[in-house]
Protein backbone atom coordinates (compact mmCIF):
# COMPACT_ATOMS: atom_id res chain seq x y z
CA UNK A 1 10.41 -82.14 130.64
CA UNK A 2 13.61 -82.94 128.80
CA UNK A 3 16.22 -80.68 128.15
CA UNK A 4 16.74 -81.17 124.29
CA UNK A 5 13.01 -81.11 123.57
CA UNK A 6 12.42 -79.12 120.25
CA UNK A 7 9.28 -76.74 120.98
CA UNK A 8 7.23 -75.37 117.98
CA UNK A 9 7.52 -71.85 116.99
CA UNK A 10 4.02 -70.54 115.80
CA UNK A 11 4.31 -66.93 116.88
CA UNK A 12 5.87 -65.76 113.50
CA UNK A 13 2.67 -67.85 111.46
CA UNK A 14 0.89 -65.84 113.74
CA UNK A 15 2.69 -62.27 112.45
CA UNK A 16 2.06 -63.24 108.87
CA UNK A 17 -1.67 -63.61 108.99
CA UNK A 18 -2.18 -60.53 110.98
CA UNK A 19 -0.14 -58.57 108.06
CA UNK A 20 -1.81 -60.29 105.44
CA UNK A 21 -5.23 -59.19 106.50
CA UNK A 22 -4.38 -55.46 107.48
CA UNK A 23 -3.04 -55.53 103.77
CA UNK A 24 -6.01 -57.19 102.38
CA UNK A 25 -8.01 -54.19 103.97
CA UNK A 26 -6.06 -51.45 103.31
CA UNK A 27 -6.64 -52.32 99.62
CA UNK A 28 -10.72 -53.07 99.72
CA UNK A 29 -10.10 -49.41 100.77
CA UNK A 30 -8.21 -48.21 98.66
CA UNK A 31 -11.16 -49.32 95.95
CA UNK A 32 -13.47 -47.91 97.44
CA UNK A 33 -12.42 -44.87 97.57
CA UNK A 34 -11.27 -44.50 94.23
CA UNK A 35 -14.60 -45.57 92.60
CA UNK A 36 -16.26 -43.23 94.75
CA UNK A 37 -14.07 -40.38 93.55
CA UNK A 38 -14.48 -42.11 90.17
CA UNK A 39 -18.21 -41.84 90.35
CA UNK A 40 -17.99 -38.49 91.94
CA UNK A 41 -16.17 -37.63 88.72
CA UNK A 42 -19.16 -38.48 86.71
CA UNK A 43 -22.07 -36.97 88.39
CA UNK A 44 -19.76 -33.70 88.57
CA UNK A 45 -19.73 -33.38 84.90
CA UNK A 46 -23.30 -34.78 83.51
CA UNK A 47 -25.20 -32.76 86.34
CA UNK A 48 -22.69 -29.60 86.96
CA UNK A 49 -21.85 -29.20 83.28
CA UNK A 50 -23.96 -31.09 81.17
CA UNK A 51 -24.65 -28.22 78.40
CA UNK A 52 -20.86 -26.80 78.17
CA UNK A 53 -19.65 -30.65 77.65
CA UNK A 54 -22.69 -31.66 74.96
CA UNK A 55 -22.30 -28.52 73.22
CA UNK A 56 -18.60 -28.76 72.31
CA UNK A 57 -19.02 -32.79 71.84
CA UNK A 58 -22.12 -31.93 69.43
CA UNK A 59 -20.11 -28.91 67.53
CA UNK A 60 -17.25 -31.05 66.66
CA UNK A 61 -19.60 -34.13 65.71
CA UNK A 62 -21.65 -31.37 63.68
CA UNK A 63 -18.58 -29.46 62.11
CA UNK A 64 -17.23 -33.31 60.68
CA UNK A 65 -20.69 -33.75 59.44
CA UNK A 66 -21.05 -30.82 57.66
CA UNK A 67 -17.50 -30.64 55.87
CA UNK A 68 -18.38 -34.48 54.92
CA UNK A 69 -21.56 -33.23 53.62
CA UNK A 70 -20.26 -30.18 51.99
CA UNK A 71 -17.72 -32.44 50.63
CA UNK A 72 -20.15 -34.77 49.06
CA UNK A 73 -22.21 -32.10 47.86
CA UNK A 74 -19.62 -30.62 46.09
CA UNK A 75 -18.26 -33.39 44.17
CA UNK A 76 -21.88 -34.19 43.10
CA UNK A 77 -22.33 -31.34 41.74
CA UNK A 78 -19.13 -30.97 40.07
CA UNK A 79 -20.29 -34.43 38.69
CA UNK A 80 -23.78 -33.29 37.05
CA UNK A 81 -22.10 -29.63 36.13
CA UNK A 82 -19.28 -31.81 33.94
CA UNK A 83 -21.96 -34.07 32.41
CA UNK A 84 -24.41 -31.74 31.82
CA UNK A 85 -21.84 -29.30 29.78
CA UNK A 86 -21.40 -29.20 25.91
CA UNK A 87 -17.72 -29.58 25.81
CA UNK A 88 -17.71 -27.44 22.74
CA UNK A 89 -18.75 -24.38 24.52
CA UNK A 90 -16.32 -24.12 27.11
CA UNK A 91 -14.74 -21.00 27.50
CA UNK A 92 -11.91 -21.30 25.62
CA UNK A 93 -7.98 -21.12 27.49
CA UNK A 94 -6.62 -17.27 27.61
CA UNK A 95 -3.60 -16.59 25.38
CA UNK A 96 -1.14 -14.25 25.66
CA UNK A 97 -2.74 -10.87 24.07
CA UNK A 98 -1.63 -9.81 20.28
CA UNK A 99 0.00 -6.63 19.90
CA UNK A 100 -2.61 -4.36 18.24
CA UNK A 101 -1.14 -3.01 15.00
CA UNK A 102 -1.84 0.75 14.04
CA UNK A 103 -1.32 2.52 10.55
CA UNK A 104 -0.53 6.33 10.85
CA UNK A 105 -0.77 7.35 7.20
CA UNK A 106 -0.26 11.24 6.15
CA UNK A 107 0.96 13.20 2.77
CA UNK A 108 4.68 14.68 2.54
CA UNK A 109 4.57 18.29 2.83
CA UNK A 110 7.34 21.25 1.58
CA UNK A 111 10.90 20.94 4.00
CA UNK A 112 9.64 17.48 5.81
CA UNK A 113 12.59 14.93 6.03
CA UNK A 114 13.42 11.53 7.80
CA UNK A 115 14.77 13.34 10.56
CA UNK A 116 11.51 15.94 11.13
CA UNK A 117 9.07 12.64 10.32
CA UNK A 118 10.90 10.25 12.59
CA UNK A 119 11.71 12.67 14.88
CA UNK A 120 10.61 11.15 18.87
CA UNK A 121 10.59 7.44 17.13
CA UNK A 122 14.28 6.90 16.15
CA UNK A 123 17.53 8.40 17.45
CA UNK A 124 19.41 10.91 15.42
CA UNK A 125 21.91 7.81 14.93
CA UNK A 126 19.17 5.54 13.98
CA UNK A 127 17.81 8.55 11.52
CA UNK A 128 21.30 8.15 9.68
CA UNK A 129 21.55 4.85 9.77
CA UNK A 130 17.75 3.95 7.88
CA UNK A 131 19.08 6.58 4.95
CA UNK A 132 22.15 5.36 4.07
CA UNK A 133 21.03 1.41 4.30
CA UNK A 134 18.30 3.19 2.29
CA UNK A 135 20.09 3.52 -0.95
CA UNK A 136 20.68 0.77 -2.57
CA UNK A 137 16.77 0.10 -2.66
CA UNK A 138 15.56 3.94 -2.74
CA UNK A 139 16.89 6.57 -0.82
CA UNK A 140 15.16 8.08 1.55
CA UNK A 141 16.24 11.63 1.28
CA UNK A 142 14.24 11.43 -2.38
CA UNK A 143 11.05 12.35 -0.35
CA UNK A 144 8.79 14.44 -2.54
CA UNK A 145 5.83 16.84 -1.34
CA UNK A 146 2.24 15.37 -2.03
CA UNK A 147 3.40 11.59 -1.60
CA UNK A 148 1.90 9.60 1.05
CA UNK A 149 3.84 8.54 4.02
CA UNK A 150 2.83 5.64 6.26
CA UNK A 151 4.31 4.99 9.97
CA UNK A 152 3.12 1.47 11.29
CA UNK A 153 3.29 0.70 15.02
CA UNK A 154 2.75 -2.18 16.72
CA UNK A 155 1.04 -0.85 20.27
CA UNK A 156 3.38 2.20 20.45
CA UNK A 157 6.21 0.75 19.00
CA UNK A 158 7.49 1.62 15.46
CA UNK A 159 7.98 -1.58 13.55
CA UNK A 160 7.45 -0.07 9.44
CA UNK A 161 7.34 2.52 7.10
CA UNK A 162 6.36 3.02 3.47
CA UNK A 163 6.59 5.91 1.20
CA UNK A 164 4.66 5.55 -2.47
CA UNK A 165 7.52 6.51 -4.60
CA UNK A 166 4.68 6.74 -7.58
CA UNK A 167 1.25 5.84 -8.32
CA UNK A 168 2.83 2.44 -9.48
CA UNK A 169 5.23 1.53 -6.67
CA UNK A 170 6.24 2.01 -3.01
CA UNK A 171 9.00 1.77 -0.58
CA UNK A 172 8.42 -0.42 2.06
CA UNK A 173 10.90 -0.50 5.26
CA UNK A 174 10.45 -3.29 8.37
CA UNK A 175 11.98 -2.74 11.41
CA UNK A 176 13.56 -6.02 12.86
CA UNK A 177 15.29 -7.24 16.04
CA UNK A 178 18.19 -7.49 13.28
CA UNK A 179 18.36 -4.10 11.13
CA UNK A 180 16.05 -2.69 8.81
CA UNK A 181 14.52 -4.22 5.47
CA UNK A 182 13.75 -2.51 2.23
CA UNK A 183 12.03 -3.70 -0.50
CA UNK A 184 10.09 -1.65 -4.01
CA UNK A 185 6.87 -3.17 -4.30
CA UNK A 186 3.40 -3.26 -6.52
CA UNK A 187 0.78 -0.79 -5.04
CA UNK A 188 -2.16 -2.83 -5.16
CA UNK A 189 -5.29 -1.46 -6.24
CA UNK A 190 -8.15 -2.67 -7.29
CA UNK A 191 -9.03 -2.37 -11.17
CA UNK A 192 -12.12 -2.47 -13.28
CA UNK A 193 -11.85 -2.39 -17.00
CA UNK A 194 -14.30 0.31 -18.15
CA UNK A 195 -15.02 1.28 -21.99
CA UNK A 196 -15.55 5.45 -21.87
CA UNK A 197 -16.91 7.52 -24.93
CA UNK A 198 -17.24 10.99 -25.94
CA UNK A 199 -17.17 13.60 -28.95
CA UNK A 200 -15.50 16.44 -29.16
CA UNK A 201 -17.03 19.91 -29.19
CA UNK A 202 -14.48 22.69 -28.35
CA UNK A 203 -11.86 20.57 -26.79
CA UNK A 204 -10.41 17.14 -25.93
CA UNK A 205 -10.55 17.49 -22.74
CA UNK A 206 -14.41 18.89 -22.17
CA UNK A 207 -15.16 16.00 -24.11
CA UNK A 208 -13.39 13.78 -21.62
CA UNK A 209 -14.89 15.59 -18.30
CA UNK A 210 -18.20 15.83 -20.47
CA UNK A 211 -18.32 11.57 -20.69
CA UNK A 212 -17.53 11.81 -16.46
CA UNK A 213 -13.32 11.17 -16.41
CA UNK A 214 -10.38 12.45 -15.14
CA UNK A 215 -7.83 14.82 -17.65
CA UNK A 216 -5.23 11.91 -17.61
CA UNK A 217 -7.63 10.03 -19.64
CA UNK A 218 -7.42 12.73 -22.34
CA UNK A 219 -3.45 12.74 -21.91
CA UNK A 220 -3.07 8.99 -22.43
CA UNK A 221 -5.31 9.05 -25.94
CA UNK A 222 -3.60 12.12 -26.98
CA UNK A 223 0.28 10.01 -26.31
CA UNK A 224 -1.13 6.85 -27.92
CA UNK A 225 -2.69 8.79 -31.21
CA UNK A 226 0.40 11.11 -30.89
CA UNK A 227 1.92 9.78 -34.12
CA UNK A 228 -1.29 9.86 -36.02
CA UNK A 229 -3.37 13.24 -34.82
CA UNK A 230 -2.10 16.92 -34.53
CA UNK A 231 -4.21 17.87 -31.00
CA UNK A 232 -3.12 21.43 -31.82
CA UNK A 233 -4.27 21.42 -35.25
CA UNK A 234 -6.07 18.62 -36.24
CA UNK A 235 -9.46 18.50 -34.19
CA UNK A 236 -12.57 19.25 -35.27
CA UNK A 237 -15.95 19.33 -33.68
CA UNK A 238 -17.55 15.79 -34.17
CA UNK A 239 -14.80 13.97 -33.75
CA UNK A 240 -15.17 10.88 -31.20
CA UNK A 241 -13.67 8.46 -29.53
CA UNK A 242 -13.81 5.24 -27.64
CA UNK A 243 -11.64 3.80 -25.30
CA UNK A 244 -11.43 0.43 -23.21
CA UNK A 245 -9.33 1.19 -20.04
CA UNK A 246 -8.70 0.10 -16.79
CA UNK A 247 -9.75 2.39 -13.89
CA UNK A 248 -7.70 2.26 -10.21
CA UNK A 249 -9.14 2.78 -7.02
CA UNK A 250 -8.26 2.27 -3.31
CA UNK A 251 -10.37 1.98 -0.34
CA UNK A 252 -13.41 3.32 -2.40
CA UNK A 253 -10.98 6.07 -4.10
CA UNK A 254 -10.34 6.71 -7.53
CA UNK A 255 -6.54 6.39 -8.16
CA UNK A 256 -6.18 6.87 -11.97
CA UNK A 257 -6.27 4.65 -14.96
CA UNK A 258 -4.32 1.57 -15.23
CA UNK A 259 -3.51 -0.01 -18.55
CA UNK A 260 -5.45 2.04 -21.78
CA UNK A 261 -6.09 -1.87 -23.58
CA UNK A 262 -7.85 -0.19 -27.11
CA UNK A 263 -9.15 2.74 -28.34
CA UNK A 264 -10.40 4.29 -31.45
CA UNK A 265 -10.21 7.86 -32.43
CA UNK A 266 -12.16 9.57 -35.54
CA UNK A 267 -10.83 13.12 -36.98
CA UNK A 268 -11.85 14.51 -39.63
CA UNK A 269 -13.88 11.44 -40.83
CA UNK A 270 -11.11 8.69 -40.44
CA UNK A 271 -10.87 6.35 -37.84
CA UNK A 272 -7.45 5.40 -35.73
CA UNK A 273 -7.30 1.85 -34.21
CA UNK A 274 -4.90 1.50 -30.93
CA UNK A 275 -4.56 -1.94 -29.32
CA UNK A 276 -1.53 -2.10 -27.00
CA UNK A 277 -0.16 -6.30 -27.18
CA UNK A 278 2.63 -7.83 -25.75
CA UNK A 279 4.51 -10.27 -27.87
CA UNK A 280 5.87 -13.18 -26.17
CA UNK A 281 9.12 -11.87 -25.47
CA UNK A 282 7.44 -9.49 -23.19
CA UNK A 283 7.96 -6.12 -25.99
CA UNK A 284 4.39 -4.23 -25.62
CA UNK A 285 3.05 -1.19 -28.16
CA UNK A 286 0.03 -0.11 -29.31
CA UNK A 287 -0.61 -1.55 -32.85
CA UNK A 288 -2.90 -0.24 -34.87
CA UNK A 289 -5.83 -3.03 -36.75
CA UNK A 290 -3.57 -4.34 -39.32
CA UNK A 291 -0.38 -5.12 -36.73
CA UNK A 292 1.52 -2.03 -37.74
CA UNK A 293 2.87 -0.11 -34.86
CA UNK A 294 2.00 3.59 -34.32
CA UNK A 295 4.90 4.62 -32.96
CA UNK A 296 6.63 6.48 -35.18
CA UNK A 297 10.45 7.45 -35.95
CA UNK A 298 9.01 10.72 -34.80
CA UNK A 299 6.44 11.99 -32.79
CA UNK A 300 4.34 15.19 -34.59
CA UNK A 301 4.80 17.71 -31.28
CA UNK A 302 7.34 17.53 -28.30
CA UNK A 303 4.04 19.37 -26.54
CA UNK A 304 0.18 17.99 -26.14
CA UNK A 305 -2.81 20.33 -26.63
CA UNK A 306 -0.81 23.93 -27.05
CA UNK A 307 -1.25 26.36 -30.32
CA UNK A 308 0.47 27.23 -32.60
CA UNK A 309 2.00 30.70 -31.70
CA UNK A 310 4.34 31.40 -35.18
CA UNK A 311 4.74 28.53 -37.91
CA UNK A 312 7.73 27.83 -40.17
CA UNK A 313 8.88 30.77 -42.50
CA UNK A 314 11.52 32.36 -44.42
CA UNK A 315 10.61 36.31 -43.31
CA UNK A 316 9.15 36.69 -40.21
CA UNK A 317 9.08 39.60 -38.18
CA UNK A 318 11.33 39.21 -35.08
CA UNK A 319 8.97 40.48 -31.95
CA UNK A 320 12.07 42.21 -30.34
CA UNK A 321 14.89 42.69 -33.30
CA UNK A 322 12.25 44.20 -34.87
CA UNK A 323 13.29 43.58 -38.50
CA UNK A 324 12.61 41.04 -40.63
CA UNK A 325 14.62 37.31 -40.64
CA UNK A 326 13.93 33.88 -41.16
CA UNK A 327 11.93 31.88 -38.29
CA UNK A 328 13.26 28.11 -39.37
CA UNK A 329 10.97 26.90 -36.28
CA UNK A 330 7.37 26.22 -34.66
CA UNK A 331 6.21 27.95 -31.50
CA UNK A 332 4.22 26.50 -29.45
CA UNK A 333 2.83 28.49 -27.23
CA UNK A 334 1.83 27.10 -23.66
CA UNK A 335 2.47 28.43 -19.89
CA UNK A 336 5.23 28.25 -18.22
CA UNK A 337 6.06 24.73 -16.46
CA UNK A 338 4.80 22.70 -19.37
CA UNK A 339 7.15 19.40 -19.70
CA UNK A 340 8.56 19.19 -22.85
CA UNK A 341 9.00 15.52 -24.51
CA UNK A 342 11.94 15.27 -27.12
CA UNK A 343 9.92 14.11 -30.19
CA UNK A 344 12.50 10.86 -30.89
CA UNK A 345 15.07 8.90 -29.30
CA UNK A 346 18.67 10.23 -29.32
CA UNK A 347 21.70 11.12 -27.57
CA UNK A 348 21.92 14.59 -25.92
CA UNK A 349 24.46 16.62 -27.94
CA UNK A 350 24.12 20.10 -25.85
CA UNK A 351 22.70 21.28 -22.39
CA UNK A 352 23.07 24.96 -22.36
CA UNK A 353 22.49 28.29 -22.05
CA UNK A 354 22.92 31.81 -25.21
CA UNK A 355 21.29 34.58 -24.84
CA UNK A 356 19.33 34.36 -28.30
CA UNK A 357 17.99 30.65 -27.07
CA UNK A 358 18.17 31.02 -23.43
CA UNK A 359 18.25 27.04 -21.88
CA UNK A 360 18.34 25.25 -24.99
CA UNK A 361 18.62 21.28 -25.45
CA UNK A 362 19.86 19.79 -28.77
CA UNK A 363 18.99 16.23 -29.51
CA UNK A 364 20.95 13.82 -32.28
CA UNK A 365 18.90 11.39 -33.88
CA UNK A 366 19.64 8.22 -36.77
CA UNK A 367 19.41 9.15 -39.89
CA UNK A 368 21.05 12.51 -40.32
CA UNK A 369 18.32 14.52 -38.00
CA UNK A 370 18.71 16.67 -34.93
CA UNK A 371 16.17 18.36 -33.21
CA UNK A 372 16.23 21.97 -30.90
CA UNK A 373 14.39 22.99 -28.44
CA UNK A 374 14.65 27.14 -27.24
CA UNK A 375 13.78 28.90 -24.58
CA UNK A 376 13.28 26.56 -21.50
CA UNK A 377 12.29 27.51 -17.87
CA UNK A 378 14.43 24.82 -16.61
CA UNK A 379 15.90 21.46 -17.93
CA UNK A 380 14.53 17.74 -17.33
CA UNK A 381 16.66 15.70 -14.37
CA UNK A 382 18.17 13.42 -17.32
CA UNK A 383 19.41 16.38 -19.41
CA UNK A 384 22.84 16.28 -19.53
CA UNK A 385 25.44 16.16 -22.72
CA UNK A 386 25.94 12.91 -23.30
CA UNK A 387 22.91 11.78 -22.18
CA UNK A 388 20.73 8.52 -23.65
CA UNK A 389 16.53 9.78 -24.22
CA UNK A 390 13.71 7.90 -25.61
CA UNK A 391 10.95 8.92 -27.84
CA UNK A 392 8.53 10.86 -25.45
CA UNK A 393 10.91 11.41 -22.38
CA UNK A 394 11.00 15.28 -20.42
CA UNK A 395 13.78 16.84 -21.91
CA UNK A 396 12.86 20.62 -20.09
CA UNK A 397 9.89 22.97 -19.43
CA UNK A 398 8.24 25.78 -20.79
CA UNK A 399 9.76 29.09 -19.94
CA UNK A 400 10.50 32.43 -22.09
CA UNK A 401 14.20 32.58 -21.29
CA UNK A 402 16.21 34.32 -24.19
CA UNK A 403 15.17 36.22 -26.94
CA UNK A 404 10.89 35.80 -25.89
CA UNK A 405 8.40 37.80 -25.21
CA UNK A 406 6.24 35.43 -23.20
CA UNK A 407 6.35 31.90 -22.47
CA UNK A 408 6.70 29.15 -25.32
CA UNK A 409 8.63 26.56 -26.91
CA UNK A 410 10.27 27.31 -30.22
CA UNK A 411 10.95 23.77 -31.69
CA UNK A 412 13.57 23.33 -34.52
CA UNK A 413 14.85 20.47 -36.85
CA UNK A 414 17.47 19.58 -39.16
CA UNK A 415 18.57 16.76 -41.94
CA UNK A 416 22.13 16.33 -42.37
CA UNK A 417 22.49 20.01 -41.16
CA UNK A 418 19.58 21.87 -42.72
CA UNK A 419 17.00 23.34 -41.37
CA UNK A 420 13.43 21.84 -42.59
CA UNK A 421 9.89 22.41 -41.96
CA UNK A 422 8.37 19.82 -38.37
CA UNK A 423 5.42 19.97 -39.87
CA UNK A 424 6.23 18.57 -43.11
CA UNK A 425 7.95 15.80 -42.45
CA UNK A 426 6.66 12.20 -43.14
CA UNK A 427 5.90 9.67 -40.38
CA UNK A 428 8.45 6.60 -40.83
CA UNK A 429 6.55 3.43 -39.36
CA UNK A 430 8.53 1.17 -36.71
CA UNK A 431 8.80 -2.76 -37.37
CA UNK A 432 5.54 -3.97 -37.36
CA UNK A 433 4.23 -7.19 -35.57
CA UNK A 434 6.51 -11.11 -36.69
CA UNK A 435 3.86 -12.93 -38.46
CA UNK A 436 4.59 -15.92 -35.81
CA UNK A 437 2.78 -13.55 -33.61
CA UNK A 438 -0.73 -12.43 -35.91
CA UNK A 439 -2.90 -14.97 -34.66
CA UNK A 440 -3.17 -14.23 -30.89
CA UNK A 441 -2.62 -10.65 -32.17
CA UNK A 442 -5.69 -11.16 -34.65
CA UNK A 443 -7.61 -12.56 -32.05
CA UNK A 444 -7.37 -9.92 -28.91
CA UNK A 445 -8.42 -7.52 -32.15
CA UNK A 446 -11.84 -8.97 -33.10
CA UNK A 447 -12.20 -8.93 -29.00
CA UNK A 448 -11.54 -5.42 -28.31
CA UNK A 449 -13.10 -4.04 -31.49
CA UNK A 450 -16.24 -6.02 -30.61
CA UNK A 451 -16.45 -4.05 -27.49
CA UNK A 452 -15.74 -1.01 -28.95
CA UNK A 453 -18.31 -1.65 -31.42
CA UNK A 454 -21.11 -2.18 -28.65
CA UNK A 455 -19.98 0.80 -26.56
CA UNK A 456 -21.57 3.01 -29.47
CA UNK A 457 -24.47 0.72 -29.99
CA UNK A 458 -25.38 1.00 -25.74
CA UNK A 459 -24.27 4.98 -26.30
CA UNK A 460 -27.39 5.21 -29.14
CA UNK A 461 -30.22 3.14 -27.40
CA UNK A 462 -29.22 5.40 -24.54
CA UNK A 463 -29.53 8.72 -26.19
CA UNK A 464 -32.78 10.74 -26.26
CA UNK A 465 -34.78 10.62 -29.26
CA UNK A 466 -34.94 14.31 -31.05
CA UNK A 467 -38.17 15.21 -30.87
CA UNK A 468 -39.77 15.94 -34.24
CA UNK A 469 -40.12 19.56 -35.65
């Protein structure tokens, strides 16, 4: 064999086929084994735990369901609820709740003041402060016993007051995140014009109660017809009157008479026309049917409905000189307390006090006259020397101070500085109505006197018939 003969080398081919078949077992093996453990796997959970597996699979497919369901449901019936609503009947949005308001309302009594009445409310220093920002509207410190009193709170908080300065106005205070606000206002009430007749048979005033109204009633007549009719000495059983007048009321309550619109009074067989009419400058009076007024320069008595104690004479027994002197004067003779109205206007010459007049009050008038009025209990708020009065204004009060032996008013009056006779003096007439002015005047006449006229008509059908003797 030759020496440099090449021999093939097939024992590594050899190697390579052996180690590709051990691999190519090892992995058919490997297979097998894993899908046995694979189904092993399987059988171990469908046939060892079948329930504990379904249950939780089911649960989860069930809880999905339901929510969807639940879901579906819901918006359904949201759907139909929405459709099948009247949109004007839903309940309507909440707002914020309004404070309730509250009116305390009581009646000023003796010794009450701001600070007792707003006492727990305000501060001391909020007490002074509402009085003295008071006072240029009405001061607070003017309270008077009898007057009603109002606190207004808004849940418990005080936001107003007002205080009925008289039966025409009030006070009324608001309480602000800025200070306090005053104001004098109307008290509203409601009116109803009423026509009220009577005749006298002792006395004005059971004539008045007899026809079912109030004394005031008999107080306004008597001031209107004051220039016209003595009411001390003049009345006479039979006499009448009529009267169209408004009446007041307030929550259901009387409260008094409002405007007295016409009225006729008969004494002694002649009859006395009042219609009050306001000219259209605003100027109102009482007129009687022919446009003349019946205010007087003077009115007959400075008192209503008191008698005659001791007239006008030249010798008169003095009650506690006890000799005889002239008595240049009227007494009237009336209780104690009685206002007394100076019978003109005038300027207040004297204030004062002597121990023959006791509180006396002297009034100058035009023309020359002066008027005196002796023995007061106490003088009006206005009567001071110096002092401006109108025709009918409280000058002072009953009282017997002085030479008296009981309470009265002895009334005096002079002409350029003599002493004459009240009682005789004649009525001067005021200025009576501008003739630009007689036909509206003319015209509320025939109105008023119409109803006047029917008042007594309705009064007869109305009466019983007498029966026959």
């Amino acid at each position: 064999m030759p020496k440099n003969r090449r021999i093939p080398r097939h024992k590594p081919y050899v190697h390579r086929s052996r180690t590709r078949s051990i691999v190519s077992r090892a992995v058919l093996s490997f297979t097998v084994i894993l899908g046995a453990a694979v189904m092993g796997f399987v059988l171990f959970f469908h046939f060892l735990y079948p329930k504990e597996t379904q249950s939780s699979i089911d649960r989860d497919t069930r809880e999905q369901t339901i929510w969807r369901e639940s879901a579906t449901e819901a918006t359904s019936s949201h759907a139909i609820a929405i459709g099948d609503t009247d949109l004007g009947h839903l309940p309507e949005a909440e707002y914020p709740r309004e404070p309730e308001i509250t009116r305390m309302t009581g009646t000023i009594k003796s010794g009450d003041s701001p600070s007792t009445l707003l006492e727990g409310h305000l501060g001391l220093g909020e007490i002074y402060s509402l009085c003295d920002e008071s006072k240029d509207v009405y001061s607070l410190s003017n309270l008077k016993a009898g007057q009603p009193w109002t606190m207004i709170y808004s849940d418990s908080a005080l936001i107003g007051l007002e205080y009925e300065i008289d039966d025409k106005e009030r006070l009324v205070v608001s309480m602000t995140d800025s200070g306090y606000q005053f104001r004098r206002e109307p008290i509203p009430y409601d009116t109803e014009t009423k026509t009220v007749a009577g005749t006298i048979e002792s006395s004005l005033f059971g004539a008045v109660h007899g026809a079912g109204e109030d004394d005031e009633l008999a107080i306004r007549m008597a001031k209107v017809f004051a220039y016209d009719v003595d009411f001390v000495r003049d009345l006479r059983t039979g006499d009448s009157f009529r009267v169209i007048i408004e009446k007041r009321s307030r929550d259901g309550k009387f409260h008094g008479y409002g405007e007295l619109k016409a009225a006729s009074f008969t004494n002694q067989g002649q009859t006395f026309y009042a219609f009050h009419y306001t000219d259209k400058k605003g100027n109102n009076a009482y007129y009687d049917q022919n446009g003349r007024p019946l205010r007087k320069a003077f009115l007959k008595a400075p008192l209503p409905f008191t008698r005659i104690s001791s007239g006008y004479s030249m010798s008169r027994m003095h009650p506690i000189l006890k000799y005889r002197r002239p008595h240049q004067g009227i007494d009237y003779a009336a209780p104690t307390g009685t206002p007394i109205s100076t019978v003109a206007d005038g300027i207040i010459a004297e204030a004062a006090f002597n121990n023959s007049q006791g509180r006396y009050v002297r009034v100058i008038h035009s023309n020359g006259y002066e008027t005196i009025y002796n023995h007061m209990s106490k003088f009006g708020k206005n009567a001071k020397k110096g002092a401006r009065v109108k025709q009918g204004e409280v000058i002072g009060y009953v009282g017997s101070t002085g030479y008296a032996t009981g309470p009265h008013l002895d009334f005096r009056m002079k002409q350029n500085g003599k002493l004459i006779n009240p009682l005789q003096l004649k009525m001067l007439p005021a200025e009576p109505i501008a003739a630009k002015e007689m036909p509206s005047f003319k015209a509320l006449v025939a109105q008023y006197k119409a109803q006047l006229h029917d008042s007594v008509k309705t009064a007869a059908l109305q009466s019983p018939a007498t029966p026959k003797q």
